[in-house]
N, C-alpha and C. Protein backbone atom coordinates (compact mmCIF):
# COMPACT_ATOMS: atom_id res chain seq x y z
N UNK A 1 -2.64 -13.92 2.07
CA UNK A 1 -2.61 -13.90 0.62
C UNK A 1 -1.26 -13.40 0.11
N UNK A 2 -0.47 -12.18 0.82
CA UNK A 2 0.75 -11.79 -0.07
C UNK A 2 1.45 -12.72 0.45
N UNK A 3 1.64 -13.70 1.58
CA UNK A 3 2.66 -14.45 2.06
C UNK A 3 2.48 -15.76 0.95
N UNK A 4 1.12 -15.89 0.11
CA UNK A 4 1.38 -16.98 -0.65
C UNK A 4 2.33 -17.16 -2.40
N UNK A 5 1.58 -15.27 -2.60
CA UNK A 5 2.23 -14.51 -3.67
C UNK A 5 4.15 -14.36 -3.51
N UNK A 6 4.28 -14.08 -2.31
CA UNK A 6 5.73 -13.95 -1.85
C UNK A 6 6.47 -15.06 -2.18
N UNK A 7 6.33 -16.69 -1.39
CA UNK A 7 6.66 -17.62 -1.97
C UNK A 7 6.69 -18.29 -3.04
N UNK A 8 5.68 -17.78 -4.36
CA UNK A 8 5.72 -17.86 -5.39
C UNK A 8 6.81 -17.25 -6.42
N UNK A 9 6.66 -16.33 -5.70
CA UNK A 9 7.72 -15.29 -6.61
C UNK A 9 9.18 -15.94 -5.98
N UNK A 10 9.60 -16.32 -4.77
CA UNK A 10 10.58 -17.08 -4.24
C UNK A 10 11.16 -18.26 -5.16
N UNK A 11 9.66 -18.87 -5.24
CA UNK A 11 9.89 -20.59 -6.19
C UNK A 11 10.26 -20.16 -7.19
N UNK A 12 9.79 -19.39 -7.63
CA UNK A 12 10.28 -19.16 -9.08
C UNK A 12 11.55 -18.00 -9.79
N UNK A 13 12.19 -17.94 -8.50
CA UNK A 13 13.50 -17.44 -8.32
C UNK A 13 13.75 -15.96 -8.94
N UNK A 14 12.54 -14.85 -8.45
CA UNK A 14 12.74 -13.59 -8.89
C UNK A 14 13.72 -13.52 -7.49
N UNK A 15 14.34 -11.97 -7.88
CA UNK A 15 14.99 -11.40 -7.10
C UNK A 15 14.83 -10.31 -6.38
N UNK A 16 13.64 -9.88 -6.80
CA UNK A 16 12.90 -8.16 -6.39
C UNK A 16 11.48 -8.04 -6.90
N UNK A 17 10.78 -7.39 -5.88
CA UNK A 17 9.62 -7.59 -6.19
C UNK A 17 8.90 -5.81 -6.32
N UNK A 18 8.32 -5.33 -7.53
CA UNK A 18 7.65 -3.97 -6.91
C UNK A 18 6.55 -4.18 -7.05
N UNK A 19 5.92 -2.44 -6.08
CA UNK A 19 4.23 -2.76 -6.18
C UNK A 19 4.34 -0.97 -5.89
N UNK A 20 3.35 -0.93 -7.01
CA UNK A 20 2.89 0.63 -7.16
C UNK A 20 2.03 0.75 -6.21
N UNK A 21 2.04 1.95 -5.57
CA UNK A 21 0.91 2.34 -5.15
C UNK A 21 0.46 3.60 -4.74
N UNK A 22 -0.58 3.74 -4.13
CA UNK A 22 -1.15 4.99 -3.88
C UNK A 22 -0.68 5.87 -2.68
N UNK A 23 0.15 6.95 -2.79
CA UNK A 23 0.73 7.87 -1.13
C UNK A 23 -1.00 7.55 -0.30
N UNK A 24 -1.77 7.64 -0.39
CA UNK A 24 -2.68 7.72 0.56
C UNK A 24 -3.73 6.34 0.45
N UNK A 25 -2.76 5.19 0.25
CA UNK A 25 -3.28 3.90 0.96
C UNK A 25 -2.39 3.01 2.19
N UNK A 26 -2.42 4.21 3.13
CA UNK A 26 -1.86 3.84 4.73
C UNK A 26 -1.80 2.66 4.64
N UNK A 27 -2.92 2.14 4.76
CA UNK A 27 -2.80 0.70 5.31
C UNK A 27 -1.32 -0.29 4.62
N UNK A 28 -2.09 -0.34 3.14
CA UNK A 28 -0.83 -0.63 2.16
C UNK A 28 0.94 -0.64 2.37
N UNK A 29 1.00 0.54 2.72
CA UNK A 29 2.48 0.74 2.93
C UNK A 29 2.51 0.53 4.59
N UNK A 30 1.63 0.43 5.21
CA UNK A 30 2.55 -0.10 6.38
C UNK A 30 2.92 -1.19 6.10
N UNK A 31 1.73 -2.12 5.76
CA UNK A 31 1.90 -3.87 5.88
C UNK A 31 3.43 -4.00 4.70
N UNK A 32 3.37 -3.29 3.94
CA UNK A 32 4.71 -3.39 2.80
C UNK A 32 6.01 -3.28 3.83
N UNK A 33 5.96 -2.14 4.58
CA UNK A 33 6.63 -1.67 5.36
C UNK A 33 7.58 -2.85 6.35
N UNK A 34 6.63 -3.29 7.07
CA UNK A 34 6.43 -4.34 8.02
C UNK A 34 7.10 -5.30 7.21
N UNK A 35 6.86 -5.79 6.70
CA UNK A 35 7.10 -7.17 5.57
C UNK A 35 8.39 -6.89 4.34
N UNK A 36 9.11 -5.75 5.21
CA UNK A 36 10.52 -5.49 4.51
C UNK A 36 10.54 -4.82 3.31
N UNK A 37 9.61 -4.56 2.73
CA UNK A 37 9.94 -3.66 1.73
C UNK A 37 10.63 -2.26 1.65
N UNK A 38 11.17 -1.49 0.72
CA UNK A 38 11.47 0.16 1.29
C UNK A 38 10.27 1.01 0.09
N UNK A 39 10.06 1.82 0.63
CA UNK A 39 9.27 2.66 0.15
C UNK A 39 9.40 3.93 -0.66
N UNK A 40 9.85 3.96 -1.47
CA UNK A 40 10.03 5.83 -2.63
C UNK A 40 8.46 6.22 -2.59
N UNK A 41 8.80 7.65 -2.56
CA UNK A 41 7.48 8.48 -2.90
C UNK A 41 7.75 9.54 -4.01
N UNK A 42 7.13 9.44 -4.82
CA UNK A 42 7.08 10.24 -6.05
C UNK A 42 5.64 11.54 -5.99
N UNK A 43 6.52 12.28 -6.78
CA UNK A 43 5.38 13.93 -6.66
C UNK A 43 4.07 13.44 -7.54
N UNK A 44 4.13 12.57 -8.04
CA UNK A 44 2.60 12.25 -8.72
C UNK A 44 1.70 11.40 -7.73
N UNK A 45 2.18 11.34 -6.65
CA UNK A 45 1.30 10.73 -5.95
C UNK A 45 0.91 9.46 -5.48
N UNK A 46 2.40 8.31 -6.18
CA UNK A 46 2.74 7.26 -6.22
C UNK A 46 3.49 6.45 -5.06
N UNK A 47 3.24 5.99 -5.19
CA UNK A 47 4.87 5.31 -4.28
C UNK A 47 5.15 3.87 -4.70
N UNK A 48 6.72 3.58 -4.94
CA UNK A 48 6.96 2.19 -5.21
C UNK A 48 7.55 1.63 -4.24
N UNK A 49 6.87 0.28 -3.64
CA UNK A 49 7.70 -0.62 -2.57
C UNK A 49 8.56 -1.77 -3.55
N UNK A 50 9.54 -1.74 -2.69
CA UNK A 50 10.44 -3.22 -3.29
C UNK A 50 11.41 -3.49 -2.52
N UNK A 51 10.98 -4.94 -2.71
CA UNK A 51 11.74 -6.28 -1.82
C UNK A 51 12.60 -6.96 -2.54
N UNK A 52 13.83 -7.01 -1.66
CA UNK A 52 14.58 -7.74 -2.02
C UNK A 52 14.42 -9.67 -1.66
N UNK A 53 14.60 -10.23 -2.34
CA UNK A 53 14.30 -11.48 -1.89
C UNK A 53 15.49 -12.59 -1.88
N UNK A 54 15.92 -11.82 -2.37
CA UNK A 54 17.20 -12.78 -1.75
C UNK A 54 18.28 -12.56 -0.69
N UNK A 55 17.59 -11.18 0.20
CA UNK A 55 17.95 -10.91 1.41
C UNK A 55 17.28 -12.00 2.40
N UNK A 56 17.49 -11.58 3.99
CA UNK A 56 16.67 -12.20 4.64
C UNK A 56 15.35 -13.14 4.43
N UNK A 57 14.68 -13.56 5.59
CA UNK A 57 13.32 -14.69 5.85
C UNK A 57 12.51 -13.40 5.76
N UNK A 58 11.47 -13.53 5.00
CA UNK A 58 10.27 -12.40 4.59
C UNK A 58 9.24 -12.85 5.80
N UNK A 59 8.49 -11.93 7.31
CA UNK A 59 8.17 -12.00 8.11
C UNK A 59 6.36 -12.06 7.38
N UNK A 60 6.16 -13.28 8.11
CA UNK A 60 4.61 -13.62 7.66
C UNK A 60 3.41 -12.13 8.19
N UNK A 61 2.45 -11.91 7.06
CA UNK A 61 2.10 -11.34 7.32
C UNK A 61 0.81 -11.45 8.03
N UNK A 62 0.23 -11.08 9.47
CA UNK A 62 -0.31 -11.14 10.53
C UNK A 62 -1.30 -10.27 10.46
N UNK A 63 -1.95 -10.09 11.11
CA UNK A 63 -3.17 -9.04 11.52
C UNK A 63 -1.95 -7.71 11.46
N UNK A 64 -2.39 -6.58 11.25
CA UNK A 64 -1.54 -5.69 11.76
C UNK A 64 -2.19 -4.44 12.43
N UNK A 65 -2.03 -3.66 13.28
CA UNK A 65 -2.90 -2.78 13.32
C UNK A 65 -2.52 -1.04 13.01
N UNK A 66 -3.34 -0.51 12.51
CA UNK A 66 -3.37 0.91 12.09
C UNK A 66 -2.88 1.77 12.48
N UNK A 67 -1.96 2.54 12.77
CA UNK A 67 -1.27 3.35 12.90
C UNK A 67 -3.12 4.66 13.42
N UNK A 68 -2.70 5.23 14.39
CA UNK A 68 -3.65 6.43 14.84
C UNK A 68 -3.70 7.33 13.65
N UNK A 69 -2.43 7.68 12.95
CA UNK A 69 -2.10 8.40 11.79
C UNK A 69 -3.06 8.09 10.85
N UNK A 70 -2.63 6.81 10.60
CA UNK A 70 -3.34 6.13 9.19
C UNK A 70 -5.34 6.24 9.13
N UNK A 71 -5.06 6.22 10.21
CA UNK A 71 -6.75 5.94 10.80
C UNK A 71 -7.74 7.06 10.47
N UNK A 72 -6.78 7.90 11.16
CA UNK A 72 -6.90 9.66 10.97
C UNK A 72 -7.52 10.20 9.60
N UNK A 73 -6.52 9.60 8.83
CA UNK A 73 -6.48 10.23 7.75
C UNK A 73 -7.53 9.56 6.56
N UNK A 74 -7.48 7.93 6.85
CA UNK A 74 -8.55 7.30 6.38
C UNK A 74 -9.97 7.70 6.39
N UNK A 75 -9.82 8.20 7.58
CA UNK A 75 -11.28 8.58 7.80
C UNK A 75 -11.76 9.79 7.29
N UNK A 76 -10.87 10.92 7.73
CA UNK A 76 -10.91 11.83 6.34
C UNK A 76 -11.40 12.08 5.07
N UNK A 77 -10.43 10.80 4.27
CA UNK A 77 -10.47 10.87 3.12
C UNK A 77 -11.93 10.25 3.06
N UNK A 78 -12.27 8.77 3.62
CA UNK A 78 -13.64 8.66 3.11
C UNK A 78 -14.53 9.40 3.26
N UNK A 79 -14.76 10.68 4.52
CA UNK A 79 -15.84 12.11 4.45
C UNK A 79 -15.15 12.57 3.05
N UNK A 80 -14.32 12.85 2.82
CA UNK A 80 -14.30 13.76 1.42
C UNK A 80 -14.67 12.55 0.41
N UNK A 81 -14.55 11.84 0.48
CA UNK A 81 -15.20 11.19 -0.65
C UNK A 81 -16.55 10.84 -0.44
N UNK A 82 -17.05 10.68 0.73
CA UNK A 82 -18.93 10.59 0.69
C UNK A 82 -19.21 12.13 0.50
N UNK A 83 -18.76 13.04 0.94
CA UNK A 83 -18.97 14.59 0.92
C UNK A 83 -19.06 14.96 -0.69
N UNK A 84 -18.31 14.69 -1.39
CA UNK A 84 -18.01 14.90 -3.38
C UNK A 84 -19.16 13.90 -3.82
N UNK A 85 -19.43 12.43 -3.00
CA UNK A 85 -20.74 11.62 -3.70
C UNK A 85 -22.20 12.26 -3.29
N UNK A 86 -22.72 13.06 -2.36
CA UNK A 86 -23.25 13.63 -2.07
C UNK A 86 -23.81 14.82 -2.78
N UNK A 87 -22.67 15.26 -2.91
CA UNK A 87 -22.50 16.78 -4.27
C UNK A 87 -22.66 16.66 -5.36
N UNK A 88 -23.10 15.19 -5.63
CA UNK A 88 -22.34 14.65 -7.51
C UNK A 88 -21.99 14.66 -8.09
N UNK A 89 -20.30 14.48 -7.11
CA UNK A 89 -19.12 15.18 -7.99
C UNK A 89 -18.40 13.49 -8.03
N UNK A 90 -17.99 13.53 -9.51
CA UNK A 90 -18.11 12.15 -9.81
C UNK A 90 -16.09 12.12 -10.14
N UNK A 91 -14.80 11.09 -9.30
CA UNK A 91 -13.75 11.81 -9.30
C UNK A 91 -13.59 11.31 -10.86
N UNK A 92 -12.41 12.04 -11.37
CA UNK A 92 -11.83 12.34 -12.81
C UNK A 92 -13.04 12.72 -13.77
N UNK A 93 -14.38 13.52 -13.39
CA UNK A 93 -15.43 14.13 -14.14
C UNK A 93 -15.50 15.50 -13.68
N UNK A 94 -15.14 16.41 -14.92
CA UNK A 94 -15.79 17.76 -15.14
C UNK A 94 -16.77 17.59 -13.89
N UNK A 95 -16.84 18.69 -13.31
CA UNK A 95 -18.29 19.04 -12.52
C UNK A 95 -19.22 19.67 -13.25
């Protein structure tokens, strides 16, 4: 799917591409990673990837697999988040 979005944005002759996202969607920034983007991280918890596209051939994107890190931490986060749904702690709600 982003390799179809990529060539779109190609055809239609942008030059840079960003994509907000979340510091703690691993997966996300690897495959960004992988697929040439560079990555800033901001103290709010953000991060912006962006590609240049009128550099190099943009490497199709493939199965990729998870970093032990990423995995780690994924898993984590979803116990704290079944752990807070459990509690009925509902996120951005007063408890």
């Amino acid at each position: 799917m982003i390799d179809y979005v990529l060539e779109i944005c190609k055809d239609m002759k942008l030059e840079t591409i960003y994509a907000i996202i979340l510091q703690d969607n691993f997966q996300v920034i690897s495959l960004m990673k992988k697929m040439g983007f560079t990555v800033k991280y901001f103290d709010d918890g953000t991060a912006v990837a962006m590609l240049d596209l009128r550099e190099e051939e943009i490497p199709l994107c493939e199965e990729t697999e998870v970093s032990k890190e990423s995995q780690v931490r994924m898993e984590q986060l979803q116990t704290e988040q079944k752990e807070l749904g459990e509690a009925g702690i509902v996120q951005g709600q007063p408890a």
